[in-house]
C-alpha atoms as a PDB file:
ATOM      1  CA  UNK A   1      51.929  27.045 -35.796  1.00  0.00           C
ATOM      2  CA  UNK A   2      51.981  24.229 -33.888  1.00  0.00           C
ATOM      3  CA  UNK A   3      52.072  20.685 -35.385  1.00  0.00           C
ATOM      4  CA  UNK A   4      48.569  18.152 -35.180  1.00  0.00           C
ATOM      5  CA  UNK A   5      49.730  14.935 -34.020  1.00  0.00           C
ATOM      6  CA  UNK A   6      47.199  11.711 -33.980  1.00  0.00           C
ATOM      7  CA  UNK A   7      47.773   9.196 -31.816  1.00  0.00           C
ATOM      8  CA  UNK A   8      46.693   5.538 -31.776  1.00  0.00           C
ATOM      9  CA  UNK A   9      45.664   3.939 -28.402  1.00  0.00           C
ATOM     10  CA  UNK A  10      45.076   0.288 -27.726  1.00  0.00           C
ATOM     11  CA  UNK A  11      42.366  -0.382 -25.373  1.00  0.00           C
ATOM     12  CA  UNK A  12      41.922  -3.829 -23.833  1.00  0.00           C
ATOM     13  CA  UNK A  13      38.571  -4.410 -22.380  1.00  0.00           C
ATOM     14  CA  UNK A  14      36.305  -7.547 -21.560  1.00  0.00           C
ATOM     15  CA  UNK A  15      34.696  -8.947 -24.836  1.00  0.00           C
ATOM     16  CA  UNK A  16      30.778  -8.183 -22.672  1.00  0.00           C
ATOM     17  CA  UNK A  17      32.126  -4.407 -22.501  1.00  0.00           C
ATOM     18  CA  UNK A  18      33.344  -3.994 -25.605  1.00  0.00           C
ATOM     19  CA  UNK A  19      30.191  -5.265 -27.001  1.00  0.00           C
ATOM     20  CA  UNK A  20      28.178  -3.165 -25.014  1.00  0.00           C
ATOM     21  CA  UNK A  21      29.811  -0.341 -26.503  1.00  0.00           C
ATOM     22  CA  UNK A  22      29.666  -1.240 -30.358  1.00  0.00           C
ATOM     23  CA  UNK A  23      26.383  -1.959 -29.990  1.00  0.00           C
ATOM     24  CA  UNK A  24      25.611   1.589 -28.206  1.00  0.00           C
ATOM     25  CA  UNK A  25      27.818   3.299 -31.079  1.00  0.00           C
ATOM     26  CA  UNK A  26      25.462   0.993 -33.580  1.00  0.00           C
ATOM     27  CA  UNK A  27      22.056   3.035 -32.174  1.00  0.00           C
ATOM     28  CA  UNK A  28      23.803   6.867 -32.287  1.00  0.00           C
ATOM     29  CA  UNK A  29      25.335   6.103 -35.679  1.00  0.00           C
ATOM     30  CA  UNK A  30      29.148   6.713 -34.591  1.00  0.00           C
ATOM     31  CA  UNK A  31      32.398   4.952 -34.122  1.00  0.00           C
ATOM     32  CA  UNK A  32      34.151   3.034 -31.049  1.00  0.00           C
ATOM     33  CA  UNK A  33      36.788   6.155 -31.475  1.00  0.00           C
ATOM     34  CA  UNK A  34      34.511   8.928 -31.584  1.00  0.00           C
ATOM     35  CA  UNK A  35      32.571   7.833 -28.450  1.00  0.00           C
ATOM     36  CA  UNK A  36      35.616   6.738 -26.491  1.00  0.00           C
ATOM     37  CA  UNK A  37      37.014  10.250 -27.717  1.00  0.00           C
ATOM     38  CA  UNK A  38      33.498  12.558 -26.550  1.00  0.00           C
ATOM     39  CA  UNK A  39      34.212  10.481 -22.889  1.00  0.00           C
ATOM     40  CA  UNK A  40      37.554  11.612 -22.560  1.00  0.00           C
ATOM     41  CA  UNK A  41      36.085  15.173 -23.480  1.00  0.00           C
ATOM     42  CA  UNK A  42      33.946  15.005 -20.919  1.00  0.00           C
ATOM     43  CA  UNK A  43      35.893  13.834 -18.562  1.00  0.00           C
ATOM     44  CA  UNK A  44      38.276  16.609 -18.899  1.00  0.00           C
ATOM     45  CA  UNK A  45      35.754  18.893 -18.993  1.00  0.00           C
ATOM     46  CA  UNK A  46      34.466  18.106 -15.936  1.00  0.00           C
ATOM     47  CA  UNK A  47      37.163  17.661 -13.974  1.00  0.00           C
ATOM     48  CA  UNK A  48      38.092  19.896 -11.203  1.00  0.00           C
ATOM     49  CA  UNK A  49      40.228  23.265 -11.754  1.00  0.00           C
ATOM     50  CA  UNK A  50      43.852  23.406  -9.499  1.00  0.00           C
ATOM     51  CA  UNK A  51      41.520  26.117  -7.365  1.00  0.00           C
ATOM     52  CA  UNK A  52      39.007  23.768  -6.905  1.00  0.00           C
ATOM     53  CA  UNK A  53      40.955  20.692  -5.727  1.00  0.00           C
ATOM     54  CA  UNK A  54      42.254  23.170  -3.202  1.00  0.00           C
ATOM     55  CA  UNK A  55      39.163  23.660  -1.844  1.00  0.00           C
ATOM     56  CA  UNK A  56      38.260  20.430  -1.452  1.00  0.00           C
ATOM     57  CA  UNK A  57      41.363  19.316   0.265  1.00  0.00           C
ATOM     58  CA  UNK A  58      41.116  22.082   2.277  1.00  0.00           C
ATOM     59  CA  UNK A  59      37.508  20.908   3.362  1.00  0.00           C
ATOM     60  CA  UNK A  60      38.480  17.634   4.009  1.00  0.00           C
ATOM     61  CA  UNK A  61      41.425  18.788   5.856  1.00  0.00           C
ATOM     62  CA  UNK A  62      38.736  21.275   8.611  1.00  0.00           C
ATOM     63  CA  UNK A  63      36.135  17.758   8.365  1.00  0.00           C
ATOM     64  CA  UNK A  64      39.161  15.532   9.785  1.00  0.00           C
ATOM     65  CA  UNK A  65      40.034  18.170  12.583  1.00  0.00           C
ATOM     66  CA  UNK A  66      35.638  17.992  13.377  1.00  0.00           C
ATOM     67  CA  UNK A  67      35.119  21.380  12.034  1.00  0.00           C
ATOM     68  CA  UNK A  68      32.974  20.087   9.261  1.00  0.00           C
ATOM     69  CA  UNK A  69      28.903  20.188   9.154  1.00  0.00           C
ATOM     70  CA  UNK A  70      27.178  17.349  10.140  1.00  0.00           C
ATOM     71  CA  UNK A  71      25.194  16.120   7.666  1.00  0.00           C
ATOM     72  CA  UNK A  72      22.041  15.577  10.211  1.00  0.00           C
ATOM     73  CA  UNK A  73      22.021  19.336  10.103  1.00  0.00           C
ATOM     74  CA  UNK A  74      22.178  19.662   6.863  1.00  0.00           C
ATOM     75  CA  UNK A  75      19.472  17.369   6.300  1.00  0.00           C
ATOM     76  CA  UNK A  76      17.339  18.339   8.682  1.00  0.00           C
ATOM     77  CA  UNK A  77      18.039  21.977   8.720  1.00  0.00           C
END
């Protein structure tokens, strides 16, 4: 079973952000931790699988070489 492990982080910010976020963490009750830790969730959550960032660099790859859709056509059908 593997071991839990906390780890502490310091976080330097500008004094306006910081007190941006305590006061946003003030209104939904929780701590400068626990928000800065659901971000970081979120972030990873929505980040792109391996597969995915294939893709993508593949697309952008075919747009550079001009085999990528215009957007007019897109738009405009």
């Amino acid at each position: 079973m593997p071991a839990t492990m906390n780890k502490g982080l310091l976080i330097r910010m500008p004094y306006s952000l910081y007190e941006q976020a305590r006061k946003l963490c003030k209104k939904r009750y929780t701590t400068i931790s626990s928000f800065i830790r659901e971000l970081i969730v979120e972030q990873l959550e929505n980040s792109l699988s391996p597969e995915e960032e294939k893709t993508v660099a593949l697309a952008e790859k075919q747009y550079l070489k001009g085999k990528g859709t215009s957007w007019r056509k897109v738009r405009r059908g």
